[in-house]
C-alpha atoms as a PDB file:
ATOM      1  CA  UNK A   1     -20.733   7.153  -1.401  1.00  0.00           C
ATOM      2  CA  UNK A   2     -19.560   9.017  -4.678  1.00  0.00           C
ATOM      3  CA  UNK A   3     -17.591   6.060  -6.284  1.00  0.00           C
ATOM      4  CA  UNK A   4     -15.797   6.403  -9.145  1.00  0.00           C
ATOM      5  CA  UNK A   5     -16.372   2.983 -11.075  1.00  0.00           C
ATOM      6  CA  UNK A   6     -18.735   1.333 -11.813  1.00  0.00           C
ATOM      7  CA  UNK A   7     -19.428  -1.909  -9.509  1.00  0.00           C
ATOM      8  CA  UNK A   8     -19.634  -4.230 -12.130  1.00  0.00           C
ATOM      9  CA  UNK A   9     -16.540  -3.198 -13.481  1.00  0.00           C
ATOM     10  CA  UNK A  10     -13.717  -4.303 -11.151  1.00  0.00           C
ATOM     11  CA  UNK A  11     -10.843  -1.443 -10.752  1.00  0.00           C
ATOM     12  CA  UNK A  12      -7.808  -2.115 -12.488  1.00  0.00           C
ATOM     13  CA  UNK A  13      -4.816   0.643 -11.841  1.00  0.00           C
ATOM     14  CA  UNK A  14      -4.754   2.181 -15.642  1.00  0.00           C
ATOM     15  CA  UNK A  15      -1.143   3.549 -15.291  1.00  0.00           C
ATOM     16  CA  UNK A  16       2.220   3.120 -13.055  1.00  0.00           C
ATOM     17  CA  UNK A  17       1.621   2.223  -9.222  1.00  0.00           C
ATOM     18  CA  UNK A  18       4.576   3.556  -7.022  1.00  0.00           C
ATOM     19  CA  UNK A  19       4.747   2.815  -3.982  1.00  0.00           C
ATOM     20  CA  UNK A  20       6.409   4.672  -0.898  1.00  0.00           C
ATOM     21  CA  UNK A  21       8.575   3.431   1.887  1.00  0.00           C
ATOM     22  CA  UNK A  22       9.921   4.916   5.405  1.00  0.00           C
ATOM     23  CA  UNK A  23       6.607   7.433   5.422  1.00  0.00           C
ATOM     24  CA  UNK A  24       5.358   6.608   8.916  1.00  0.00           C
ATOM     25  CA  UNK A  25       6.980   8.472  11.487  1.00  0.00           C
ATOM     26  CA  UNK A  26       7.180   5.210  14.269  1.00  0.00           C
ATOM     27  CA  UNK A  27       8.935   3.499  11.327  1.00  0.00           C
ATOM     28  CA  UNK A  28      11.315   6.432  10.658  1.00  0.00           C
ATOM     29  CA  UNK A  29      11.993   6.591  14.550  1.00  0.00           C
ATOM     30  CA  UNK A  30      12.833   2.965  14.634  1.00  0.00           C
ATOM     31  CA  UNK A  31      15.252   2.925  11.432  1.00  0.00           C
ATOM     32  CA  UNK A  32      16.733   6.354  11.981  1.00  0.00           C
ATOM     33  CA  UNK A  33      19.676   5.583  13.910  1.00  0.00           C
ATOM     34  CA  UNK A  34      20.631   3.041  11.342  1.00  0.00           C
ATOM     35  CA  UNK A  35      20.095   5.765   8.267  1.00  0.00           C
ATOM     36  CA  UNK A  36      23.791   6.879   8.556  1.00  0.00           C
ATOM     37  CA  UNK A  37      25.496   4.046   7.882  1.00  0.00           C
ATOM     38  CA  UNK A  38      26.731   2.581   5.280  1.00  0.00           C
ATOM     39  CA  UNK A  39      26.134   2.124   2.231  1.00  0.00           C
ATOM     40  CA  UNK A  40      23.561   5.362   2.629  1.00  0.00           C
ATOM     41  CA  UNK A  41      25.689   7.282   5.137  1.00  0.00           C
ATOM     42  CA  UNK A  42      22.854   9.540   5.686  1.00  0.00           C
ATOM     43  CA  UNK A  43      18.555   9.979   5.980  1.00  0.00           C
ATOM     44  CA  UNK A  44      16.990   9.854   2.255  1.00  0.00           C
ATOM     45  CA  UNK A  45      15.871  13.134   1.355  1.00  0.00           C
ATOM     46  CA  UNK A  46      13.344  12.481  -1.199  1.00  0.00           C
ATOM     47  CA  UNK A  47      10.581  10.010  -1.256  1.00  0.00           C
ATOM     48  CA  UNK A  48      12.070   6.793  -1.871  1.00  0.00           C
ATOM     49  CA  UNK A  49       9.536   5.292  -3.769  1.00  0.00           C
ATOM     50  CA  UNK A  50       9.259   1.530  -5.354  1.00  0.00           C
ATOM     51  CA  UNK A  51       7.004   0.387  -8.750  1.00  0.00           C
ATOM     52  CA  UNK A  52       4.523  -2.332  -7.823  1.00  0.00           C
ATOM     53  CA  UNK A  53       4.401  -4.025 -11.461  1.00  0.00           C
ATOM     54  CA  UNK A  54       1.496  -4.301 -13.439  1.00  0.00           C
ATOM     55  CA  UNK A  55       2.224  -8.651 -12.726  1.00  0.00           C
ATOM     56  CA  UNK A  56       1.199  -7.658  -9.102  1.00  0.00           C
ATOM     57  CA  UNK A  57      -2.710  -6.352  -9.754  1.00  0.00           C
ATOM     58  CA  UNK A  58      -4.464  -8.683  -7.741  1.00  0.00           C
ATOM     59  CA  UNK A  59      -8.315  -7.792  -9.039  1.00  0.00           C
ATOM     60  CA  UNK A  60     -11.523  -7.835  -6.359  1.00  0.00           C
ATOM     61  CA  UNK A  61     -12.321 -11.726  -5.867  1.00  0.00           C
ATOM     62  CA  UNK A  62      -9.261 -13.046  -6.036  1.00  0.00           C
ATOM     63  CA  UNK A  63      -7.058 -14.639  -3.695  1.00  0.00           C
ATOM     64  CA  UNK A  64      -3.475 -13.851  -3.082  1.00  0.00           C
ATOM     65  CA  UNK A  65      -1.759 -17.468  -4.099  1.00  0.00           C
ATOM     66  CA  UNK A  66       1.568 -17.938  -2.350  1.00  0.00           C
ATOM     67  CA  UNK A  67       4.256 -19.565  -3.950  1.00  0.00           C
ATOM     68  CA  UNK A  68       6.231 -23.071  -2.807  1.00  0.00           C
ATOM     69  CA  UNK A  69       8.729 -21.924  -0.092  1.00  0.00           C
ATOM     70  CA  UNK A  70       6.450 -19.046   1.268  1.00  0.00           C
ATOM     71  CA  UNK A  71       4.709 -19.555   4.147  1.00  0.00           C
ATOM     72  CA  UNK A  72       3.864 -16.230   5.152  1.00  0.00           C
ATOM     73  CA  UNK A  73       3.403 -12.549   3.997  1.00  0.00           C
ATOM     74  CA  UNK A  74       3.416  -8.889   4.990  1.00  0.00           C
ATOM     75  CA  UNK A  75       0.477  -7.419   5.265  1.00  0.00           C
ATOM     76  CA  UNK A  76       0.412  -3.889   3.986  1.00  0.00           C
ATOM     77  CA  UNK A  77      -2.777  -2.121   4.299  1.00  0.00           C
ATOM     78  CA  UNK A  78      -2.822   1.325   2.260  1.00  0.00           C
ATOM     79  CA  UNK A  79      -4.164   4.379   0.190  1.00  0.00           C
ATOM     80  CA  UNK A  80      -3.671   4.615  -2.889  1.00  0.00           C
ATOM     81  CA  UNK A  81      -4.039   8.166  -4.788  1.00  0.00           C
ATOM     82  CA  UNK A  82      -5.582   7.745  -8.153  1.00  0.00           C
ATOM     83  CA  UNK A  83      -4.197  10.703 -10.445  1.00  0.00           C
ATOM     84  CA  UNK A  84      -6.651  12.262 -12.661  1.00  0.00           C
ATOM     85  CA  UNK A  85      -6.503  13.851 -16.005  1.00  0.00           C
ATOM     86  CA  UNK A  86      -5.415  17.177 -14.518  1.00  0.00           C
ATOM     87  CA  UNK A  87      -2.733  16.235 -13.050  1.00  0.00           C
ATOM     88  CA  UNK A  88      -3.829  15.961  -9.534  1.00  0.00           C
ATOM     89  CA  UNK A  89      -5.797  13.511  -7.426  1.00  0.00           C
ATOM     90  CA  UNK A  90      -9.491  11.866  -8.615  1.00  0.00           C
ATOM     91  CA  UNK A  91     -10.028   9.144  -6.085  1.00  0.00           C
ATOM     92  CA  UNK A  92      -8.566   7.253  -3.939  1.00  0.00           C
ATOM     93  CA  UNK A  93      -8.391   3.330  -3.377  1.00  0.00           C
ATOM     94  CA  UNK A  94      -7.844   0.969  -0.152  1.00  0.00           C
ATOM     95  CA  UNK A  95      -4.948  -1.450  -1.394  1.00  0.00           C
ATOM     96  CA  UNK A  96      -3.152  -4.086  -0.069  1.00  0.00           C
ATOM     97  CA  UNK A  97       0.677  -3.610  -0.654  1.00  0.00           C
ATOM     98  CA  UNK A  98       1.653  -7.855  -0.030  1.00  0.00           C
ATOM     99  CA  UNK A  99       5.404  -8.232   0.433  1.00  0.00           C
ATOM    100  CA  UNK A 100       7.410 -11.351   1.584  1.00  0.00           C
ATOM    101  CA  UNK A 101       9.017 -10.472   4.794  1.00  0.00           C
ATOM    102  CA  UNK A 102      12.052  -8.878   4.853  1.00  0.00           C
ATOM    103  CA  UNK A 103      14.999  -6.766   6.686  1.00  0.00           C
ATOM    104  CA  UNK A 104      15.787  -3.973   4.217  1.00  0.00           C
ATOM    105  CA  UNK A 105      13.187  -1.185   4.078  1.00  0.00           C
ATOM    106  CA  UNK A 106      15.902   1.708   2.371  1.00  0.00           C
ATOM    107  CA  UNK A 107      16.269  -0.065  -0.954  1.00  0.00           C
ATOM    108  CA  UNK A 108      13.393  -1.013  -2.798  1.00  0.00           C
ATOM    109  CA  UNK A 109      13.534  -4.845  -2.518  1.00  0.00           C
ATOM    110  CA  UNK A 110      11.697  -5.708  -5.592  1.00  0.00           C
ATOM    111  CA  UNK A 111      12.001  -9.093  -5.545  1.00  0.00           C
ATOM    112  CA  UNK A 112      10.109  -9.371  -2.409  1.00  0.00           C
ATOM    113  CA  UNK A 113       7.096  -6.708  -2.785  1.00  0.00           C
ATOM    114  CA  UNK A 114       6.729  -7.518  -6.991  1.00  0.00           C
ATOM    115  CA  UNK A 115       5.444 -10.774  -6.738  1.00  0.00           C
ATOM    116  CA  UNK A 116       2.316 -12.483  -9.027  1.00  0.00           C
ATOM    117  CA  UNK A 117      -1.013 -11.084  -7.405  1.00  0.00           C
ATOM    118  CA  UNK A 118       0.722  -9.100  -4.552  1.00  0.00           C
ATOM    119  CA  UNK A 119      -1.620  -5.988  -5.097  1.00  0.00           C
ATOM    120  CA  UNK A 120      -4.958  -6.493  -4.130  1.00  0.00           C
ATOM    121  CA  UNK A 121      -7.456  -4.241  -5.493  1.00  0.00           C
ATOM    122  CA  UNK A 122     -10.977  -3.251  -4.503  1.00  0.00           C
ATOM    123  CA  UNK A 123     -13.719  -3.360  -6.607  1.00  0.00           C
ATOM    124  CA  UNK A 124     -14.333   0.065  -7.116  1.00  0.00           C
ATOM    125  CA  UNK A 125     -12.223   3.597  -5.906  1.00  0.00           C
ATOM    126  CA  UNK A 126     -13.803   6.467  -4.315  1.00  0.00           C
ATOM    127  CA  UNK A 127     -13.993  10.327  -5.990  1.00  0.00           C
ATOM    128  CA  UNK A 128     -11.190  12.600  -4.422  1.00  0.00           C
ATOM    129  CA  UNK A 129     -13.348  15.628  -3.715  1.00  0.00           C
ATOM    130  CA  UNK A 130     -11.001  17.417  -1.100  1.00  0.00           C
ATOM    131  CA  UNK A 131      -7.964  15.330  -0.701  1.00  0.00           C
ATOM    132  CA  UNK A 132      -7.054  17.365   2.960  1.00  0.00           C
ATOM    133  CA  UNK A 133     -10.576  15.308   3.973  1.00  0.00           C
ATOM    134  CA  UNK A 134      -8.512  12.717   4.068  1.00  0.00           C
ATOM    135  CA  UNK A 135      -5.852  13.698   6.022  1.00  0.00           C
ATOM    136  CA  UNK A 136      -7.057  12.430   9.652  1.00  0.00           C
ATOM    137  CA  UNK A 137      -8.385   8.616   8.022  1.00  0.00           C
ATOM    138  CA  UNK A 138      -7.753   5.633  10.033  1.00  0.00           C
ATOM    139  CA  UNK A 139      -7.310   2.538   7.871  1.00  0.00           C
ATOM    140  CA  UNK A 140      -8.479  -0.712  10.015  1.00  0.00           C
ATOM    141  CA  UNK A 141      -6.515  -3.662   9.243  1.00  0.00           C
ATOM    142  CA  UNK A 142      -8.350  -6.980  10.432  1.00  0.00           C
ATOM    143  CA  UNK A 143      -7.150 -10.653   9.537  1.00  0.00           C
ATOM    144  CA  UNK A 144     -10.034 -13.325  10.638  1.00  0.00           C
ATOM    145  CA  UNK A 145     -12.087 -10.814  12.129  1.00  0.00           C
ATOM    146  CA  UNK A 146      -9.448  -9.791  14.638  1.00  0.00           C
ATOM    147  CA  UNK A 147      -7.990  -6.126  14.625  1.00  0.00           C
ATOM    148  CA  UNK A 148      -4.194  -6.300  14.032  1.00  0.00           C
ATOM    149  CA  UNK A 149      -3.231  -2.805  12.625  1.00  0.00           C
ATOM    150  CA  UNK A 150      -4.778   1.157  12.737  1.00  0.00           C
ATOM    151  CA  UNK A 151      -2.870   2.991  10.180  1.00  0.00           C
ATOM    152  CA  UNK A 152      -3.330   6.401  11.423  1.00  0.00           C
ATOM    153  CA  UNK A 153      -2.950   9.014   7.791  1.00  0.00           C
ATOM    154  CA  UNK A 154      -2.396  11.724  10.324  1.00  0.00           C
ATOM    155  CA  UNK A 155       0.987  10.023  11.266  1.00  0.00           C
ATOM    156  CA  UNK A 156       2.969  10.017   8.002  1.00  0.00           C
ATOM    157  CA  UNK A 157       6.287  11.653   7.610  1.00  0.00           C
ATOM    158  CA  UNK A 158       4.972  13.556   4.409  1.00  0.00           C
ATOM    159  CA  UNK A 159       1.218  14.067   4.419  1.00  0.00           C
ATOM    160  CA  UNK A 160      -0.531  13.255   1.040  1.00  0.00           C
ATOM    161  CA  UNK A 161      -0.181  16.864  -0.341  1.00  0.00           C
ATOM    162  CA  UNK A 162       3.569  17.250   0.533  1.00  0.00           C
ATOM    163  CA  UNK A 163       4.209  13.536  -0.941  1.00  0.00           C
ATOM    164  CA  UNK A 164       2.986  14.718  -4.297  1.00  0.00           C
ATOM    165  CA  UNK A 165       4.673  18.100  -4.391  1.00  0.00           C
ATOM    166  CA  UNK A 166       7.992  16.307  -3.489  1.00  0.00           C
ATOM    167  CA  UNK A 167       7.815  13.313  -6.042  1.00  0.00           C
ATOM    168  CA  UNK A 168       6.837  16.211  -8.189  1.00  0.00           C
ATOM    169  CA  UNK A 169       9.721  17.620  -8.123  1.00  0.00           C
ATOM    170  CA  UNK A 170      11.573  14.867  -9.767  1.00  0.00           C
ATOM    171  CA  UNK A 171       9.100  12.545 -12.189  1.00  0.00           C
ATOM    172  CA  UNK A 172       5.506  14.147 -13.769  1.00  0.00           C
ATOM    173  CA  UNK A 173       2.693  11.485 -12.530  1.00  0.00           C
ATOM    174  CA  UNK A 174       0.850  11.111 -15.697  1.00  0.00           C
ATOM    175  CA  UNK A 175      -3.100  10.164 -15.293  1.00  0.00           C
ATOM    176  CA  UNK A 176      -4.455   6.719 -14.398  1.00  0.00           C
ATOM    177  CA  UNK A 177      -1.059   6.896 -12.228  1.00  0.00           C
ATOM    178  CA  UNK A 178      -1.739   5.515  -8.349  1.00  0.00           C
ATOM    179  CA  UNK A 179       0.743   6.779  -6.049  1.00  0.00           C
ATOM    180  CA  UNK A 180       0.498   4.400  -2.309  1.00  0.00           C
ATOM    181  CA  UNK A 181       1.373   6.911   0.420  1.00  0.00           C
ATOM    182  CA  UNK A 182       2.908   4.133   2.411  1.00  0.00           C
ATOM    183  CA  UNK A 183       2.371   1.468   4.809  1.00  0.00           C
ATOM    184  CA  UNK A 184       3.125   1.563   8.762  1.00  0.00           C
ATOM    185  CA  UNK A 185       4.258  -0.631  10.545  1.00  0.00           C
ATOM    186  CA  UNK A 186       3.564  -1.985  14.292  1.00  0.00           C
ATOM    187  CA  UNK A 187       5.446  -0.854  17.647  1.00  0.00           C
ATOM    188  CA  UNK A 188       8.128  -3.531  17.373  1.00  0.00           C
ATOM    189  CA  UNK A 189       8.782  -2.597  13.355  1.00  0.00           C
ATOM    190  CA  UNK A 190       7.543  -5.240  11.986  1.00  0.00           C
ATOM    191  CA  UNK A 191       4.224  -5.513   9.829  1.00  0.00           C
ATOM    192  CA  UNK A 192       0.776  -7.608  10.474  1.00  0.00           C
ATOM    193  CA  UNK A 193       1.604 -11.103   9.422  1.00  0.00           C
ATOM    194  CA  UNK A 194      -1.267 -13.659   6.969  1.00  0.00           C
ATOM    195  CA  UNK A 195      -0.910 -16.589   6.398  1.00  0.00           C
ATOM    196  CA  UNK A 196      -2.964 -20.170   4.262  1.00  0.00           C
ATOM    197  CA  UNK A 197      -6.367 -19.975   5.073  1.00  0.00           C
ATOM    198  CA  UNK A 198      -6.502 -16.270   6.784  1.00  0.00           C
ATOM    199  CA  UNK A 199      -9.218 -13.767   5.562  1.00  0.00           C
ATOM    200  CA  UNK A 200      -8.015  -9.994   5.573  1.00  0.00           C
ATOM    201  CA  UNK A 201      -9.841  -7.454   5.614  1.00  0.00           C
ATOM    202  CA  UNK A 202      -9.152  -3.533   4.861  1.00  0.00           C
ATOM    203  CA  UNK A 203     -11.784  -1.099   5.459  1.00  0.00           C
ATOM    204  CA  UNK A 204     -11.898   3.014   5.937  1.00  0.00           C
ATOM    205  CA  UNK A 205     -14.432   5.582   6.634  1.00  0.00           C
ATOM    206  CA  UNK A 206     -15.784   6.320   2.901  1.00  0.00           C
ATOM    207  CA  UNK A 207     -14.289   3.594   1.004  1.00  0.00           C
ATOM    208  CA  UNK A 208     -14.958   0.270  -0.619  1.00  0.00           C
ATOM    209  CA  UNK A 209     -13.567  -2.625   1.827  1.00  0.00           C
ATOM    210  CA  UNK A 210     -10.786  -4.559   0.497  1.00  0.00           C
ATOM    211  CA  UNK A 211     -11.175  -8.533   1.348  1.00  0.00           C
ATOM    212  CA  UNK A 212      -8.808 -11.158   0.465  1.00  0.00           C
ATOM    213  CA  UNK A 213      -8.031 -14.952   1.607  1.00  0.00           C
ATOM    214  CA  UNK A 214      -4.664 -16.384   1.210  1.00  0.00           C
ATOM    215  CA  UNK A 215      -3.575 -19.486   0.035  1.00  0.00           C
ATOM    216  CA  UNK A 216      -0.947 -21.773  -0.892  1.00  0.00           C
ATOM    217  CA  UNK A 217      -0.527 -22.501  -4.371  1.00  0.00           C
ATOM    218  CA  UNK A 218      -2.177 -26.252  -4.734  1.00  0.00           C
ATOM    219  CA  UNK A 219      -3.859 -25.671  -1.395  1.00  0.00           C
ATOM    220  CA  UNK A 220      -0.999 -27.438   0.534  1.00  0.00           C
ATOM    221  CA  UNK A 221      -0.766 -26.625   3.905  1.00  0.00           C
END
């Protein structure tokens, strides 16, 4: 595997993380008919993309510590691209996008998805070579060893190359930048739920695995 850090040296994100909503197509199906009304009136026409704040990088090793009143959290298995000096993609990194469940997916809901440690990072990201190699990966979602999600790449609404030429079009990604393509969600619209005590684990053809345990705050059950 062509890696692009070092493994003693656990990946950080060294710029802005955006993230992206509503670019799965079963997702876009199942909100659609709601897109028109109001306050929106009509289907966004742009990416509509989120920051995950830098109070969110959840480093390899870690566990993802829920707060008092949370008992469970959205599961959001992802890619993140990793923009390079040139302006366009280096590597690539498996994330986990954490977000306390919740009803609106139009608006960025901040206060749900930007959360202490709710960006878990693997140790290491993997060199971009040919980013249209990626466009058929299958992302395995797994919590305690049992499958729960396949989030299919070749399903989004904008494929990787047409996300970054939109966004382009309206904000310069500057290097050390990590743009998350999205997260999908299951046939009923909602995402793969974790919980105290639950291992997940993230894994894709070429990458570093992403593994993390979650736990109340205190251990309190």
């Amino acid at each position: 595997m062509n890696t692009h850090r070092l493994p003693h040296r656990p990946w950080q994100p060294e710029g802005t993380v955006y993230g992206t909503l509503l670019n799965f197509r079963r997702e876009w199906d199942i909100r659609a008919p709601r897109m028109s009304d109001e306050p929106h009136k009509a289907p966004p026409k742009a990416p509509v993309l989120y920051v995950k704040s830098a109070n969110t990088f959840n480093p390899a090793g870690h566990d993802l510590l829920l707060e008092d009143g949370i008992r469970e959290v959205d599961v959001g298995g992802t890619l993140g691209l990793v923009i390079g000096d040139d302006g366009a993609v280096s590597a690539g990194a498996l994330l986990c996008d954490w977000s306390v469940p919740h009803m609106s997916y139009y608006r960025p809901p901040i206060k749900f998805r930007c959360r202490d440690g709710y960006l878990a990072l693997p140790l290491q990201t993997t060199a971009c070579q040919n980013l249209s190699e990626w466009n058929d990966l299958e992302i395995e979602v797994r919590v305690n060893d049992a499958v729960v999600q396949r989030v299919r790449l070749s399903s989004m609404v904008r494929g990787m190359a047409a996300l970054l030429a939109d966004v382009s079009e309206f904000m310069t990604l500057q290097p050390g930048d990590v743009l998350m393509v999205g997260t999908d969600c299951l046939p009923d619209g909602a995402r793969p739920k974790a919980r105290h005590g639950d291992r997940v684990l993230i894994s894709a053809p070429g990458f570093v695995s992403l593994q993390q345990t979650v736990r109340l705050q205190g251990g309190v059950a």
